[in-house]
PDB file of N, CA and C in Angstrom:
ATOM      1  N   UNK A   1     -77.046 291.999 127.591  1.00  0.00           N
ATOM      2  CA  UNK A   1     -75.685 291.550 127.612  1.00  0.00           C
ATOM      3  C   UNK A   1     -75.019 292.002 126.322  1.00  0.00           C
ATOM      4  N   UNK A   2     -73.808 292.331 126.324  1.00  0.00           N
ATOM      5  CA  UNK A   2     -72.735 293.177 125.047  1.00  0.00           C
ATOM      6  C   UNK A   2     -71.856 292.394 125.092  1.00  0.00           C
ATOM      7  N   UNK A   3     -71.915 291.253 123.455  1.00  0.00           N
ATOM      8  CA  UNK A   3     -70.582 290.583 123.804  1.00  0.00           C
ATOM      9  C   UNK A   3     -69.334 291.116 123.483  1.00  0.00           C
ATOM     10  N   UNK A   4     -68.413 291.121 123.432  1.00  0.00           N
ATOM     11  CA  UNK A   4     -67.326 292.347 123.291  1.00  0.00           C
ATOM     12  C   UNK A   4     -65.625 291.218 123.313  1.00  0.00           C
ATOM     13  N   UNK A   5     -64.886 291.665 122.415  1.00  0.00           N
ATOM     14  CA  UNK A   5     -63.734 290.552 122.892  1.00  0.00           C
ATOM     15  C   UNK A   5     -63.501 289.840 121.591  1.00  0.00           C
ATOM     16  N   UNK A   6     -62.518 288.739 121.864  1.00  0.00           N
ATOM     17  CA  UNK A   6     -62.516 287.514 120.954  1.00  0.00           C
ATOM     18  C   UNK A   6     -62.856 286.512 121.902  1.00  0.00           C
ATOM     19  N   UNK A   7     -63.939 286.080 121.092  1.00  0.00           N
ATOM     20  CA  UNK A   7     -64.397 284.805 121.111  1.00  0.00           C
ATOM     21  C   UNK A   7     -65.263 283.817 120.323  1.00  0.00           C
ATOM     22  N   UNK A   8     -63.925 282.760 120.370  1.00  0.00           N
ATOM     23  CA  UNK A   8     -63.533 282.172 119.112  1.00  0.00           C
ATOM     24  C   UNK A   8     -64.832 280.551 119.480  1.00  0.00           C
ATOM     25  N   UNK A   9     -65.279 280.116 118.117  1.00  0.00           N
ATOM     26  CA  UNK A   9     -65.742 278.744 118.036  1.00  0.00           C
ATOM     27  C   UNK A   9     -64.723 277.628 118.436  1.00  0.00           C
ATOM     28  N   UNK A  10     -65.503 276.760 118.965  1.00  0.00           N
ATOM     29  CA  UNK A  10     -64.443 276.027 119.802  1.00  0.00           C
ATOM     30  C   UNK A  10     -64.760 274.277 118.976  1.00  0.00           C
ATOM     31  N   UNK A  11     -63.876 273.500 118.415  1.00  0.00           N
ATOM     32  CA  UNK A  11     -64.082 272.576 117.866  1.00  0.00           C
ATOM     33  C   UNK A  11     -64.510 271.635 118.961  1.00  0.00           C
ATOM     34  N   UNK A  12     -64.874 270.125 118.820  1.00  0.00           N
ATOM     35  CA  UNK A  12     -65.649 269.265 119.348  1.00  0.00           C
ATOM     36  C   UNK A  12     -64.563 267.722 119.374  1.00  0.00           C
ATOM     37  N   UNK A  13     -63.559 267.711 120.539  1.00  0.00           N
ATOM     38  CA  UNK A  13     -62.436 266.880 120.230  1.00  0.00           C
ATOM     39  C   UNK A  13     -63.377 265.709 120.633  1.00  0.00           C
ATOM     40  N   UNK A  14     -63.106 264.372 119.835  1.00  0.00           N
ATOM     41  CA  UNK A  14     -64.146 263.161 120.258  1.00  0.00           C
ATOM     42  C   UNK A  14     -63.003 261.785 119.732  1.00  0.00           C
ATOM     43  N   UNK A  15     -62.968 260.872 120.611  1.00  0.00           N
ATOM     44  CA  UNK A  15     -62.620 259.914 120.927  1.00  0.00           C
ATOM     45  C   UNK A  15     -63.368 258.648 119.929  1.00  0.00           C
ATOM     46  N   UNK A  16     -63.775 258.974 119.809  1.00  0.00           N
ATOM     47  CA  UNK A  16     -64.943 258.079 118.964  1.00  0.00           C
ATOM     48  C   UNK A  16     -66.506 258.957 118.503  1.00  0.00           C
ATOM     49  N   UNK A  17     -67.371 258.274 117.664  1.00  0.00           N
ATOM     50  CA  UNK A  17     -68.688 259.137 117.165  1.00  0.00           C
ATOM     51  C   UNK A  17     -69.065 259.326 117.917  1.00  0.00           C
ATOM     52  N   UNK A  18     -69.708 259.066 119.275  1.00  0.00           N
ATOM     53  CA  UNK A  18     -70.406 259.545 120.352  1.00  0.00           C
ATOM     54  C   UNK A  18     -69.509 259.581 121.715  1.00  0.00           C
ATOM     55  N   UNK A  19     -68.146 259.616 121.822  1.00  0.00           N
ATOM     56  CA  UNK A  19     -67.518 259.723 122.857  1.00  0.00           C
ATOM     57  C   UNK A  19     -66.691 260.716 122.764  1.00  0.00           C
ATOM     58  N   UNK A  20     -66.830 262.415 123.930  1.00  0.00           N
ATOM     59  CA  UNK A  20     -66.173 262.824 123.792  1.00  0.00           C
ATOM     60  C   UNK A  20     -64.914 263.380 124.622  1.00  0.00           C
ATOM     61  N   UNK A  21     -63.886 263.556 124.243  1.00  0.00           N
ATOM     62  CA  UNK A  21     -62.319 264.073 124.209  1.00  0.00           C
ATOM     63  C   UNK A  21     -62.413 264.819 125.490  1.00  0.00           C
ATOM     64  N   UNK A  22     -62.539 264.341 126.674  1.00  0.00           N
ATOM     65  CA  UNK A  22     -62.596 265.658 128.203  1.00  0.00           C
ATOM     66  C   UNK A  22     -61.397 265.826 128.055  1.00  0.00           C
ATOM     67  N   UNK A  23     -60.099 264.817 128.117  1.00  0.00           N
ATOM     68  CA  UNK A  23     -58.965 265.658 128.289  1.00  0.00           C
ATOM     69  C   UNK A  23     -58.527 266.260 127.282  1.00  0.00           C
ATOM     70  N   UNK A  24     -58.928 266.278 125.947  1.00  0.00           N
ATOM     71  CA  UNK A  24     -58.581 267.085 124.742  1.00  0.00           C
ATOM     72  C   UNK A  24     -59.013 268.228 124.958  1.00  0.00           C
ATOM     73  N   UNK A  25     -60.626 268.372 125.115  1.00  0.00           N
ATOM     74  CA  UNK A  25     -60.935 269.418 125.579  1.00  0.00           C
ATOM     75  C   UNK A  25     -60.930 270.364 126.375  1.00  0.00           C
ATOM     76  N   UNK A  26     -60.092 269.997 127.632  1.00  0.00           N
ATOM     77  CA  UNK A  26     -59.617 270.472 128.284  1.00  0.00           C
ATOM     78  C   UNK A  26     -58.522 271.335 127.992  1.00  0.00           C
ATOM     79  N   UNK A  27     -57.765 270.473 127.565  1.00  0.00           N
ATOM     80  CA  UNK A  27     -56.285 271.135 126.895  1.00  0.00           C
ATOM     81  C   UNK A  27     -56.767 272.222 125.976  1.00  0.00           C
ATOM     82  N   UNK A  28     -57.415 272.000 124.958  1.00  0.00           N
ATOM     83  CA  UNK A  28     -58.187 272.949 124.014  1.00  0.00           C
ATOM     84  C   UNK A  28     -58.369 274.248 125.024  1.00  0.00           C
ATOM     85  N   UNK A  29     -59.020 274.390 125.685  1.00  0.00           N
ATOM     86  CA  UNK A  29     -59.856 275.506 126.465  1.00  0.00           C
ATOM     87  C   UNK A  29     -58.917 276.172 127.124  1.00  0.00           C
ATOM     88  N   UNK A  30     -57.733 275.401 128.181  1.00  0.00           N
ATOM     89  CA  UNK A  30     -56.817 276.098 128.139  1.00  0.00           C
ATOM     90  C   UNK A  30     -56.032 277.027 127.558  1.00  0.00           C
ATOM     91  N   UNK A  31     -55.662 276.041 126.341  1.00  0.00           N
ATOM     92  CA  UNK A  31     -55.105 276.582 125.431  1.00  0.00           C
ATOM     93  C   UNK A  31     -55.395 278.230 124.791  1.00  0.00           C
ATOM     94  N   UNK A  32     -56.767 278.073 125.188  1.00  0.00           N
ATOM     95  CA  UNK A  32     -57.334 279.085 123.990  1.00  0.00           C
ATOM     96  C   UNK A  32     -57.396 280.211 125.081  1.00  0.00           C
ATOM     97  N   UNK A  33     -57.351 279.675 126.586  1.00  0.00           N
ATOM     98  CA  UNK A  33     -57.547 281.065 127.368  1.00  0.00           C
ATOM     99  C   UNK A  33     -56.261 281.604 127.838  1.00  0.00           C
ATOM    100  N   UNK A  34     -55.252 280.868 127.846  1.00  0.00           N
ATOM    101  CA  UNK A  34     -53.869 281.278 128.021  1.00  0.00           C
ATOM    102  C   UNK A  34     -54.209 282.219 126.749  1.00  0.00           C
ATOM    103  N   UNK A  35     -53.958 281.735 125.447  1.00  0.00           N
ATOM    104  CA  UNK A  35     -53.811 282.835 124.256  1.00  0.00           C
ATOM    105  C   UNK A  35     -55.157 284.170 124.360  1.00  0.00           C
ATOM    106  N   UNK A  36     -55.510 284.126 125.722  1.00  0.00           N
ATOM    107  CA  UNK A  36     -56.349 285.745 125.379  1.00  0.00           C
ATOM    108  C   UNK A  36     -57.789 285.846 124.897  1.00  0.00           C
ATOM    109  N   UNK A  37     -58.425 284.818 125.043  1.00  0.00           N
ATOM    110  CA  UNK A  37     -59.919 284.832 124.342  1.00  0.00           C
ATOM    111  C   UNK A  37     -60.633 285.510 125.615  1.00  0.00           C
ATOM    112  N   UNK A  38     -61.770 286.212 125.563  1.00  0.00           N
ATOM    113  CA  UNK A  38     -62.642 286.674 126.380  1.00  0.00           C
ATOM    114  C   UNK A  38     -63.786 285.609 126.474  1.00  0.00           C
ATOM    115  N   UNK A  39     -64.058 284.718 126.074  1.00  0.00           N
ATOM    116  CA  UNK A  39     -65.194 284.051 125.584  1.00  0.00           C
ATOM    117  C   UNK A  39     -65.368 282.701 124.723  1.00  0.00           C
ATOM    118  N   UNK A  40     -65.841 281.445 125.028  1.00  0.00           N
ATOM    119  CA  UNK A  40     -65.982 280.591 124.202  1.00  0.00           C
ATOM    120  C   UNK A  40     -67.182 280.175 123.526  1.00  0.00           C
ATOM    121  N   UNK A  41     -67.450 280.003 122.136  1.00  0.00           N
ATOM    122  CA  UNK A  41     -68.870 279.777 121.672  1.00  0.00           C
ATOM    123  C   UNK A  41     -68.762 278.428 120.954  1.00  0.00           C
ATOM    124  N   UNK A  42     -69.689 277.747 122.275  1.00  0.00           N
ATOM    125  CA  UNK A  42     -69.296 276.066 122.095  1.00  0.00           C
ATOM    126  C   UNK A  42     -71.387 275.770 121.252  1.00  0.00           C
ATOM    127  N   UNK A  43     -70.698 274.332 120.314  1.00  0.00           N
ATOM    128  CA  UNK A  43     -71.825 273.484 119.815  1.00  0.00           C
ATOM    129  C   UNK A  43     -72.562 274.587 118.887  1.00  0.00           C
ATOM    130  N   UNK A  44     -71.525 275.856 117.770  1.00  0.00           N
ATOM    131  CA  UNK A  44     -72.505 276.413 117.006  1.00  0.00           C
ATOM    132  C   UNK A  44     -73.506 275.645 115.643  1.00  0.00           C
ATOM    133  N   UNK A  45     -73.525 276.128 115.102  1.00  0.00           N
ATOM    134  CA  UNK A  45     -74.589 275.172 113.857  1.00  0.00           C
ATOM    135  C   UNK A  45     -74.077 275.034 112.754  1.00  0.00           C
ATOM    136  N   UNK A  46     -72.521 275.441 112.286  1.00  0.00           N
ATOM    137  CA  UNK A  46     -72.102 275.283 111.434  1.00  0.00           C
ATOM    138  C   UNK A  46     -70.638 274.434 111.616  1.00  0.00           C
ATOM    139  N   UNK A  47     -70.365 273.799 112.315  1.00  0.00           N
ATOM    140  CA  UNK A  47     -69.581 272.782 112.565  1.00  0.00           C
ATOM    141  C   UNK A  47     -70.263 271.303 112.784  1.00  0.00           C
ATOM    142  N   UNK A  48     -69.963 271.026 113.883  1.00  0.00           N
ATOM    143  CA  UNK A  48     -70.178 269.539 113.601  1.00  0.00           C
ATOM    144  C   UNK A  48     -71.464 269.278 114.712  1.00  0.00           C
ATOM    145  N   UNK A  49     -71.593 270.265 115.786  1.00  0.00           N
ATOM    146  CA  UNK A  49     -72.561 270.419 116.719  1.00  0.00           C
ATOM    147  C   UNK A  49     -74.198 269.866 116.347  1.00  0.00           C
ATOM    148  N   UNK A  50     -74.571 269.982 115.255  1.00  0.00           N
ATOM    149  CA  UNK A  50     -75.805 269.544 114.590  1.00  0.00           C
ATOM    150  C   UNK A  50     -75.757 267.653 114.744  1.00  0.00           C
ATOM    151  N   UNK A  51     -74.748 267.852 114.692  1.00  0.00           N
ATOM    152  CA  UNK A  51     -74.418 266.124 114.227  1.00  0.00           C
ATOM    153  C   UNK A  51     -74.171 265.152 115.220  1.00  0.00           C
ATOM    154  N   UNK A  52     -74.118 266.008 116.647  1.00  0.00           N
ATOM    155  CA  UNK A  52     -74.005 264.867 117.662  1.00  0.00           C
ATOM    156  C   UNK A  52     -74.588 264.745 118.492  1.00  0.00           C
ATOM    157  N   UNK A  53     -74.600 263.213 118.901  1.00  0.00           N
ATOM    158  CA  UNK A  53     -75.533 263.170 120.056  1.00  0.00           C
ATOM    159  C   UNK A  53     -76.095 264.318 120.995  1.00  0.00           C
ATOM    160  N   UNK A  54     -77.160 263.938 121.616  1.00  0.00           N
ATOM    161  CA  UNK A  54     -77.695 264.567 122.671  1.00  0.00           C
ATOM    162  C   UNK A  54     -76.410 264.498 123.652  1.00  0.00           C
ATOM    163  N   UNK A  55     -76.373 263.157 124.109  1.00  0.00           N
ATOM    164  CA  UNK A  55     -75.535 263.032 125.515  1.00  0.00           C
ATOM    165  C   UNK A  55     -74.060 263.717 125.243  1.00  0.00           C
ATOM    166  N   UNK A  56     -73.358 263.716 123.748  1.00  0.00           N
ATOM    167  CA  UNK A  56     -72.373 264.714 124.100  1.00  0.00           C
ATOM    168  C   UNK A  56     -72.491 265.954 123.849  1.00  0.00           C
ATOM    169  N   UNK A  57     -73.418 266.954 123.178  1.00  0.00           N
ATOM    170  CA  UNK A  57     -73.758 268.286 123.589  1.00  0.00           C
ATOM    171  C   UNK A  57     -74.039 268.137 124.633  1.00  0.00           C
ATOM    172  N   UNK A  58     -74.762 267.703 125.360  1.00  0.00           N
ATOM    173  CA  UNK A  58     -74.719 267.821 127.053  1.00  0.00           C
ATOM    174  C   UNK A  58     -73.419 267.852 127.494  1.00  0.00           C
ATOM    175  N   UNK A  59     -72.726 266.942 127.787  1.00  0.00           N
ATOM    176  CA  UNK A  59     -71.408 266.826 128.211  1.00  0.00           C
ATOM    177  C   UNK A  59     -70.450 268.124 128.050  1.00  0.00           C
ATOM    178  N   UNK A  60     -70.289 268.415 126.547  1.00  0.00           N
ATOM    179  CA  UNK A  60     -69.695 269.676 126.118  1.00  0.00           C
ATOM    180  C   UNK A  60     -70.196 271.018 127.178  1.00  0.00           C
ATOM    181  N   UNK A  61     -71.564 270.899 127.831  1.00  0.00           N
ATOM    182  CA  UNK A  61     -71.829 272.044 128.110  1.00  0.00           C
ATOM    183  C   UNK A  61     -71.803 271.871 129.877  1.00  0.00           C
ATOM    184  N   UNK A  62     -71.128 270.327 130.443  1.00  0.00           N
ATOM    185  CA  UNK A  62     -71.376 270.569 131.790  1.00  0.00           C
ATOM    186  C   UNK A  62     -70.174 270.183 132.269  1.00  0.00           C
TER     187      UNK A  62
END
């Protein structure tokens, strides 16, 4: 696989420490594909992804 494009890190909108933001995130993702991204690179290791729960990296990814 050749990743190719922009594609941008995607922040982690949360409602509370372990509750997270679906309709923020939603809007987010939109947002970012109206403006032209080829690609999103969700839960990397240098944001906040290290730091949260199991159950919302899951969530983020389903």
């Amino acid at each position: 696989m050749k990743l190719q494009g922009i594609i941008p890190p995607v922040i982690t909108p949360l409602k509370d420490r372990d509750v997270l933001d679906v309709e923020g995130l939603e809007r987010l993702i939109e947002h970012m594909l109206v403006g032209g991204v080829h690609g999103l690179f969700v839960l990397g290791s240098t944001g906040e992804a290290p730091s949260l729960s199991y159950a919302v990296r899951r969530e983020m990814i389903t």
